[in-house]
PDB file of N, CA and C in Angstrom:
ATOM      1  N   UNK A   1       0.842  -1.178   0.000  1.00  0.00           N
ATOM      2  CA  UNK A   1       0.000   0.000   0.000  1.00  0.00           C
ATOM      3  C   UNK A   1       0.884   1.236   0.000  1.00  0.00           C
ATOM      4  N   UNK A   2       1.228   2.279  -0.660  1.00  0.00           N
ATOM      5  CA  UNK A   2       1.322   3.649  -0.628  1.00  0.00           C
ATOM      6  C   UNK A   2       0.592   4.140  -0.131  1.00  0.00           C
ATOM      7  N   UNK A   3       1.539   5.396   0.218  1.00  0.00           N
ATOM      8  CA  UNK A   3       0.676   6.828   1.149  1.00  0.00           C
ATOM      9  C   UNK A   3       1.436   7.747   0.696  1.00  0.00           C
ATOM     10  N   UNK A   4       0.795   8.704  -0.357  1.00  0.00           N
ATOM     11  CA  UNK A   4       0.972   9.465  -1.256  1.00  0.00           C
ATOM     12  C   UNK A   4       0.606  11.131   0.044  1.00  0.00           C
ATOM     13  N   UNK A   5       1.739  11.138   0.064  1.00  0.00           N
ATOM     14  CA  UNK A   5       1.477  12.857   0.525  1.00  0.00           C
ATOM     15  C   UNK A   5       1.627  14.180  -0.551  1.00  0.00           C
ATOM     16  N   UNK A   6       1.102  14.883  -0.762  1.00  0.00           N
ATOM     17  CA  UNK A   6       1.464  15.990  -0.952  1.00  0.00           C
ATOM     18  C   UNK A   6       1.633  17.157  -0.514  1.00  0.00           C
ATOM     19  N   UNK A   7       2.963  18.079  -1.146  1.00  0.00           N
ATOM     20  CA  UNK A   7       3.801  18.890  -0.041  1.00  0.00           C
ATOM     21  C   UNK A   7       3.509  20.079  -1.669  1.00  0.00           C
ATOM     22  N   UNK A   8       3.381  21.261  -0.333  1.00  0.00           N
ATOM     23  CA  UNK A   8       3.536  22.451  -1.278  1.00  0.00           C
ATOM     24  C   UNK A   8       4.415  23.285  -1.128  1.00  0.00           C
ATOM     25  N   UNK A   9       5.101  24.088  -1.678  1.00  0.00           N
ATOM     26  CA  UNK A   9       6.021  24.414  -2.334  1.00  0.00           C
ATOM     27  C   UNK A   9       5.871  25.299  -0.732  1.00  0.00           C
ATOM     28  N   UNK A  10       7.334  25.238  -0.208  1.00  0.00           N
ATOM     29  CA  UNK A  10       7.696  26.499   1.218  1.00  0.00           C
ATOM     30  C   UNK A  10       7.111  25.402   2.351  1.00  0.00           C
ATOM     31  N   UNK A  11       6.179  24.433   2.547  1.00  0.00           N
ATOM     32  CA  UNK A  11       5.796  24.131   3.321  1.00  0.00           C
ATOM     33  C   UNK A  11       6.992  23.342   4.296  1.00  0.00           C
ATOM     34  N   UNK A  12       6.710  23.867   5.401  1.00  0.00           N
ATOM     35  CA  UNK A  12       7.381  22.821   6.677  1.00  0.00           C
ATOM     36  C   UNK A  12       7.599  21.428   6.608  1.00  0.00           C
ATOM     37  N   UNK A  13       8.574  21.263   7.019  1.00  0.00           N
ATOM     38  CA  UNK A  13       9.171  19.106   7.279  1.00  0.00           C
ATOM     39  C   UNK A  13       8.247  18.924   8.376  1.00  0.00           C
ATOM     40  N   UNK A  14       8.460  19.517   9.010  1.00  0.00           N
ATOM     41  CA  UNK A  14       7.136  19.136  10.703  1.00  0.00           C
ATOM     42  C   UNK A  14       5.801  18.788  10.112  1.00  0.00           C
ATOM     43  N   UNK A  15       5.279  19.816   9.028  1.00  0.00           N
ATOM     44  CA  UNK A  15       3.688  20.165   9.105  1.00  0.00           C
ATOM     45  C   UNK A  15       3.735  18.686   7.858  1.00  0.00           C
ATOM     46  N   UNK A  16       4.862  18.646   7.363  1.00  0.00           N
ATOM     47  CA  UNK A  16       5.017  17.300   6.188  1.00  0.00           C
ATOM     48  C   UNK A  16       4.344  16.189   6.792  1.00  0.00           C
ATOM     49  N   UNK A  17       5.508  16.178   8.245  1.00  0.00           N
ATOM     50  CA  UNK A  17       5.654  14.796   8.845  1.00  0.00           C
ATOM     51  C   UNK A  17       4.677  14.319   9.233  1.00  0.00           C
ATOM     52  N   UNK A  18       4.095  15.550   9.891  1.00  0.00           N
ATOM     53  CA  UNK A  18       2.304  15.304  10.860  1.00  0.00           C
ATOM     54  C   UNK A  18       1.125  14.711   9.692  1.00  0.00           C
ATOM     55  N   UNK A  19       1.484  15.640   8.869  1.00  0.00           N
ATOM     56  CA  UNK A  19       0.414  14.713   7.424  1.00  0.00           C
ATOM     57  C   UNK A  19       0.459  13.143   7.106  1.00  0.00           C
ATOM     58  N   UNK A  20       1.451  13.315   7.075  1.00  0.00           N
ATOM     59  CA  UNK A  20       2.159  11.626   6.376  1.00  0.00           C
ATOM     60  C   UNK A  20       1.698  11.076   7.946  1.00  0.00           C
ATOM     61  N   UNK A  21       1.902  11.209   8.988  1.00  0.00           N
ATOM     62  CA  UNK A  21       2.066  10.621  10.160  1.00  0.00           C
ATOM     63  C   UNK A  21      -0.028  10.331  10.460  1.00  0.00           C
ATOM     64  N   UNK A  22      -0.669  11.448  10.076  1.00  0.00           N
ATOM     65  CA  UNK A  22      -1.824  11.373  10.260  1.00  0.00           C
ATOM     66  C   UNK A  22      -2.428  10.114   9.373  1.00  0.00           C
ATOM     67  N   UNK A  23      -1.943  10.130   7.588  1.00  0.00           N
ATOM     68  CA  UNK A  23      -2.758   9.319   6.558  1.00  0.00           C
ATOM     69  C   UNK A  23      -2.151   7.669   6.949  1.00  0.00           C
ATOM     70  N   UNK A  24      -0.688   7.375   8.071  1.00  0.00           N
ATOM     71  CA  UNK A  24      -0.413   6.023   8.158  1.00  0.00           C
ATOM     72  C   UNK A  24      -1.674   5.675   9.006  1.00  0.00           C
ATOM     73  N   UNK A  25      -1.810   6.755  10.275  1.00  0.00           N
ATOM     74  CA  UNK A  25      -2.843   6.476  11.418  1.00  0.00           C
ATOM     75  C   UNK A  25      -4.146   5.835  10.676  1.00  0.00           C
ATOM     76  N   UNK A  26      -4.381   6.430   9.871  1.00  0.00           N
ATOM     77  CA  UNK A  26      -6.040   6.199   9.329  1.00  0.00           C
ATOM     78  C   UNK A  26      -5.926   5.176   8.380  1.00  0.00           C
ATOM     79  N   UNK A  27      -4.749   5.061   7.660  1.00  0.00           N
ATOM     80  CA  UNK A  27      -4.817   3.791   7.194  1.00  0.00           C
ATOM     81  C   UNK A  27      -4.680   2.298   7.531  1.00  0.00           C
ATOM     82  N   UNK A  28      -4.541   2.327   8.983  1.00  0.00           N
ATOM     83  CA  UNK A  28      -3.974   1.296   9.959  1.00  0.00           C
ATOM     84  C   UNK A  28      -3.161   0.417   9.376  1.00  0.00           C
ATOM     85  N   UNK A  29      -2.442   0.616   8.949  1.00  0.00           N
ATOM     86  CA  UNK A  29      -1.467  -0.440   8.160  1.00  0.00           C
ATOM     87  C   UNK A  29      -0.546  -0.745   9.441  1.00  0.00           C
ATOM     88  N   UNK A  30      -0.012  -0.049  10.432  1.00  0.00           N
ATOM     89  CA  UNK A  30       0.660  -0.852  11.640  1.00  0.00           C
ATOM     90  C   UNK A  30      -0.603  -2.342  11.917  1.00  0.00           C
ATOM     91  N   UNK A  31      -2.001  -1.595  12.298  1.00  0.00           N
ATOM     92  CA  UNK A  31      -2.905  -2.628  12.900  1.00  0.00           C
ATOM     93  C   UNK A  31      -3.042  -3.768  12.583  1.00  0.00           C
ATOM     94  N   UNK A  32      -2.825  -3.838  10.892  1.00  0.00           N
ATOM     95  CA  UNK A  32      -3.006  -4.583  10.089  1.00  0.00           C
ATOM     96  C   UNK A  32      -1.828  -5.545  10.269  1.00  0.00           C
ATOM     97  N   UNK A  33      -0.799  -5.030   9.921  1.00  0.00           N
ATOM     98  CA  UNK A  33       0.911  -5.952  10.083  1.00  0.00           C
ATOM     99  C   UNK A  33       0.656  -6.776  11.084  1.00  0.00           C
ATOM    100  N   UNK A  34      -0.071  -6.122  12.472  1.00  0.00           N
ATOM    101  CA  UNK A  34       0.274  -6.929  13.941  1.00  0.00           C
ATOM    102  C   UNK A  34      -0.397  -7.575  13.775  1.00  0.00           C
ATOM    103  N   UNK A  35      -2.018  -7.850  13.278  1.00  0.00           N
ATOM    104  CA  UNK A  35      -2.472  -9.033  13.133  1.00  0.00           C
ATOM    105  C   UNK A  35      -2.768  -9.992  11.889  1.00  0.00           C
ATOM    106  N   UNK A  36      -1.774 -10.097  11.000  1.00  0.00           N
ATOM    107  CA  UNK A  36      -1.138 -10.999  10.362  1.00  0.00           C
ATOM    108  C   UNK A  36       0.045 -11.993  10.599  1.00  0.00           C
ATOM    109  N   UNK A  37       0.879 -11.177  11.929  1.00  0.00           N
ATOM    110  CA  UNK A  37       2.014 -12.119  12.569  1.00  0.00           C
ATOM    111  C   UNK A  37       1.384 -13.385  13.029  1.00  0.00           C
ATOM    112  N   UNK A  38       0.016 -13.404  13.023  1.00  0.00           N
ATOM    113  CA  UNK A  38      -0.257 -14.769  13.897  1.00  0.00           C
ATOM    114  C   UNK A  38      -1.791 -15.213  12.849  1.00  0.00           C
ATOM    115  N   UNK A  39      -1.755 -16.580  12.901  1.00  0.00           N
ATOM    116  CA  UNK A  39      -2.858 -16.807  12.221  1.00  0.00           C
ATOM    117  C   UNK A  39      -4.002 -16.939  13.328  1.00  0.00           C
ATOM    118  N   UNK A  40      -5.089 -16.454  12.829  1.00  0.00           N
ATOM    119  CA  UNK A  40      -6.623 -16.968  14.195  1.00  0.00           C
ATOM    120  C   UNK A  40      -7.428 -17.458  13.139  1.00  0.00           C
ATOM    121  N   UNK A  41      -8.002 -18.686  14.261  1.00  0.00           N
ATOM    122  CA  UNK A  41      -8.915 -19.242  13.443  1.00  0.00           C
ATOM    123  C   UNK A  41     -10.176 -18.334  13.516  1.00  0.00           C
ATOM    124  N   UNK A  42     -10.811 -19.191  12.093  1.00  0.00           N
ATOM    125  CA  UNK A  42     -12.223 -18.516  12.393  1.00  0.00           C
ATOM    126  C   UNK A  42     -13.236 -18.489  13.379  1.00  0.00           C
ATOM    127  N   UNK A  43     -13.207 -19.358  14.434  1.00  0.00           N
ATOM    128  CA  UNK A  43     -14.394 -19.486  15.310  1.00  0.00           C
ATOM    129  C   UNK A  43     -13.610 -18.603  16.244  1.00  0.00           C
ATOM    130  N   UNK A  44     -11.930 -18.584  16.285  1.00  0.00           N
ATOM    131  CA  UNK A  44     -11.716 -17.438  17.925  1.00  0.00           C
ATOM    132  C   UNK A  44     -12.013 -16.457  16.983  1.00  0.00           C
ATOM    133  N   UNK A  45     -11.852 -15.786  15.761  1.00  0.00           N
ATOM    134  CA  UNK A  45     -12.154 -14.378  15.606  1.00  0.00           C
ATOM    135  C   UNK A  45     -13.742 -13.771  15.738  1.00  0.00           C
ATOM    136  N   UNK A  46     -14.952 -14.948  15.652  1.00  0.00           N
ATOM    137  CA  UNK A  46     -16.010 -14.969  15.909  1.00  0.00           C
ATOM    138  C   UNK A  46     -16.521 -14.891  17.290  1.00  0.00           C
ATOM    139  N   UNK A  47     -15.296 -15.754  17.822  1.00  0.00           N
ATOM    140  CA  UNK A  47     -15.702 -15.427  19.496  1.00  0.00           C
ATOM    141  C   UNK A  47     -15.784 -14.336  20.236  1.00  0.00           C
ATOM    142  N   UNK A  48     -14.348 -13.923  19.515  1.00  0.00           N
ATOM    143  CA  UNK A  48     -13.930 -12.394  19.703  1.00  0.00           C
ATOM    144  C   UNK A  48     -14.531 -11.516  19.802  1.00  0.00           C
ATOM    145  N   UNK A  49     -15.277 -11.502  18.036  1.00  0.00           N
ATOM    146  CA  UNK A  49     -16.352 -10.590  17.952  1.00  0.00           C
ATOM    147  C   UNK A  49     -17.304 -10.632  18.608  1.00  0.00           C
ATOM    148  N   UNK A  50     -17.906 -11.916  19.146  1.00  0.00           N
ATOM    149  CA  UNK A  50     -19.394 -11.763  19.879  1.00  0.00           C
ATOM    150  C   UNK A  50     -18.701 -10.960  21.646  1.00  0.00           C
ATOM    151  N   UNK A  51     -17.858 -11.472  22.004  1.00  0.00           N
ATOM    152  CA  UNK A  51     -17.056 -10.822  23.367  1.00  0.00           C
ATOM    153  C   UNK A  51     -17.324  -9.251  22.769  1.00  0.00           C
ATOM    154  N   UNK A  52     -16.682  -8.747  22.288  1.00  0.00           N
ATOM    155  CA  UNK A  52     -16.784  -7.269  21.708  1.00  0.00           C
ATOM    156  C   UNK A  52     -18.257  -6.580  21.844  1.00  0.00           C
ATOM    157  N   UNK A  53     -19.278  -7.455  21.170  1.00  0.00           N
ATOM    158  CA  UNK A  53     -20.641  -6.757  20.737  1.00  0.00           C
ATOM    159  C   UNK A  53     -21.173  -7.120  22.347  1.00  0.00           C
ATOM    160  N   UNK A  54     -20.880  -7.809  23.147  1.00  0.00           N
ATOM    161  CA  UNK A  54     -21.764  -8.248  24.417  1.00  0.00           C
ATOM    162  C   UNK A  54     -20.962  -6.718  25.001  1.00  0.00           C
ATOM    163  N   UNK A  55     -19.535  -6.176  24.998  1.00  0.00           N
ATOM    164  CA  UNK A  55     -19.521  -5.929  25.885  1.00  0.00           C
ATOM    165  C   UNK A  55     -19.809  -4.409  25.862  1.00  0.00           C
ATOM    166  N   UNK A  56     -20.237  -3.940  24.188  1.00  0.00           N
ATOM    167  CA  UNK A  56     -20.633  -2.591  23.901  1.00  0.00           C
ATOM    168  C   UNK A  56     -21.681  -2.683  24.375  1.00  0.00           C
ATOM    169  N   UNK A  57     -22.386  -3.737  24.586  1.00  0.00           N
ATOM    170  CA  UNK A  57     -24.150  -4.030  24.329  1.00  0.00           C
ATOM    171  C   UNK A  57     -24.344  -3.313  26.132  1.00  0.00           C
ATOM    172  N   UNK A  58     -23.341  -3.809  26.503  1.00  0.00           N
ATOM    173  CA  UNK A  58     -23.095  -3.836  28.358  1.00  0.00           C
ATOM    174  C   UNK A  58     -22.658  -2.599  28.699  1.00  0.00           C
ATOM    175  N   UNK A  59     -21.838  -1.291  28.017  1.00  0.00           N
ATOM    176  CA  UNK A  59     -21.770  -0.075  28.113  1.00  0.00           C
ATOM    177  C   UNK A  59     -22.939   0.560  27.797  1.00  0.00           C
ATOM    178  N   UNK A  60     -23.557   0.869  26.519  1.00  0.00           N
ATOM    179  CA  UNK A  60     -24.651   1.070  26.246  1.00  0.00           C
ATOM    180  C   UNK A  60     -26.067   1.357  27.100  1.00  0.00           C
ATOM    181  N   UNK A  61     -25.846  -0.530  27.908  1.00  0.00           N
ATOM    182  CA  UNK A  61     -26.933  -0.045  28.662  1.00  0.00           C
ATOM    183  C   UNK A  61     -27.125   0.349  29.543  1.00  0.00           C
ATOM    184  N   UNK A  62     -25.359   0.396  30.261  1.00  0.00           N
ATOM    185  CA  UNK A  62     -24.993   0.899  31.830  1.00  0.00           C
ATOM    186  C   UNK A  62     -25.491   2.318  31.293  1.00  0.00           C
ATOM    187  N   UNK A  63     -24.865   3.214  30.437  1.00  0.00           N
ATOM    188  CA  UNK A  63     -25.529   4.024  30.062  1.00  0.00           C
ATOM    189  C   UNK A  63     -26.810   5.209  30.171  1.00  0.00           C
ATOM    190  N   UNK A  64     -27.719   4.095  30.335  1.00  0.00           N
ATOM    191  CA  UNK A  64     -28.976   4.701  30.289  1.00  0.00           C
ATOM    192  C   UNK A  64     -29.875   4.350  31.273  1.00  0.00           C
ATOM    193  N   UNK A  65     -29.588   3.735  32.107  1.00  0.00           N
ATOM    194  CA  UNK A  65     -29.445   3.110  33.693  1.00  0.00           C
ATOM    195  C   UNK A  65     -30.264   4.734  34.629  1.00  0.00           C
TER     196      UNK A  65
END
C-alpha cells in the first residue's frame, strides 16, 4: 500500500511529517501488520467478535441506567 502525501512548495518538514504521520494512522497499516504475525482461526475471531458486541451491548446499557 502507498501513502501518497502531498507537499507544497515552502511548506514545513514538521507540518510534512504530521500529514504523512496522520494518513499512516487512518490507514492502519501498523494494525493490520500486527495481526497478520499470527494466524486466528475462524471461530476465535467470531468469538472475539461476539465478546466485543456483548460488551458494547453492556456499556450502552450501563448508560442509560
Amino acid at each position: 500500500m502507498k501513502l501518497i502525501t502531498n507537499v507544497k512548495e515552502g511548506e514545513s518538514i514538521d507540518r510534512v511529517l504530521k500529514k504523512c504521520k496522520q494518513k499512516f494512522d487512518k490507514a492502519r497499516i501498523l494494525k493490520k501488520l500486527r495481526e497478520r504475525q499470527h494466524y486466528i482461526k475462524p471461530s476465535e475471531r467470531k468469538r472475539k467478535k461476539l465478546i466485543k458486541a456483548k460488551y458494547r451491548e453492556y456499556l450502552n446499557s450501563k448508560n442509560y441506567d
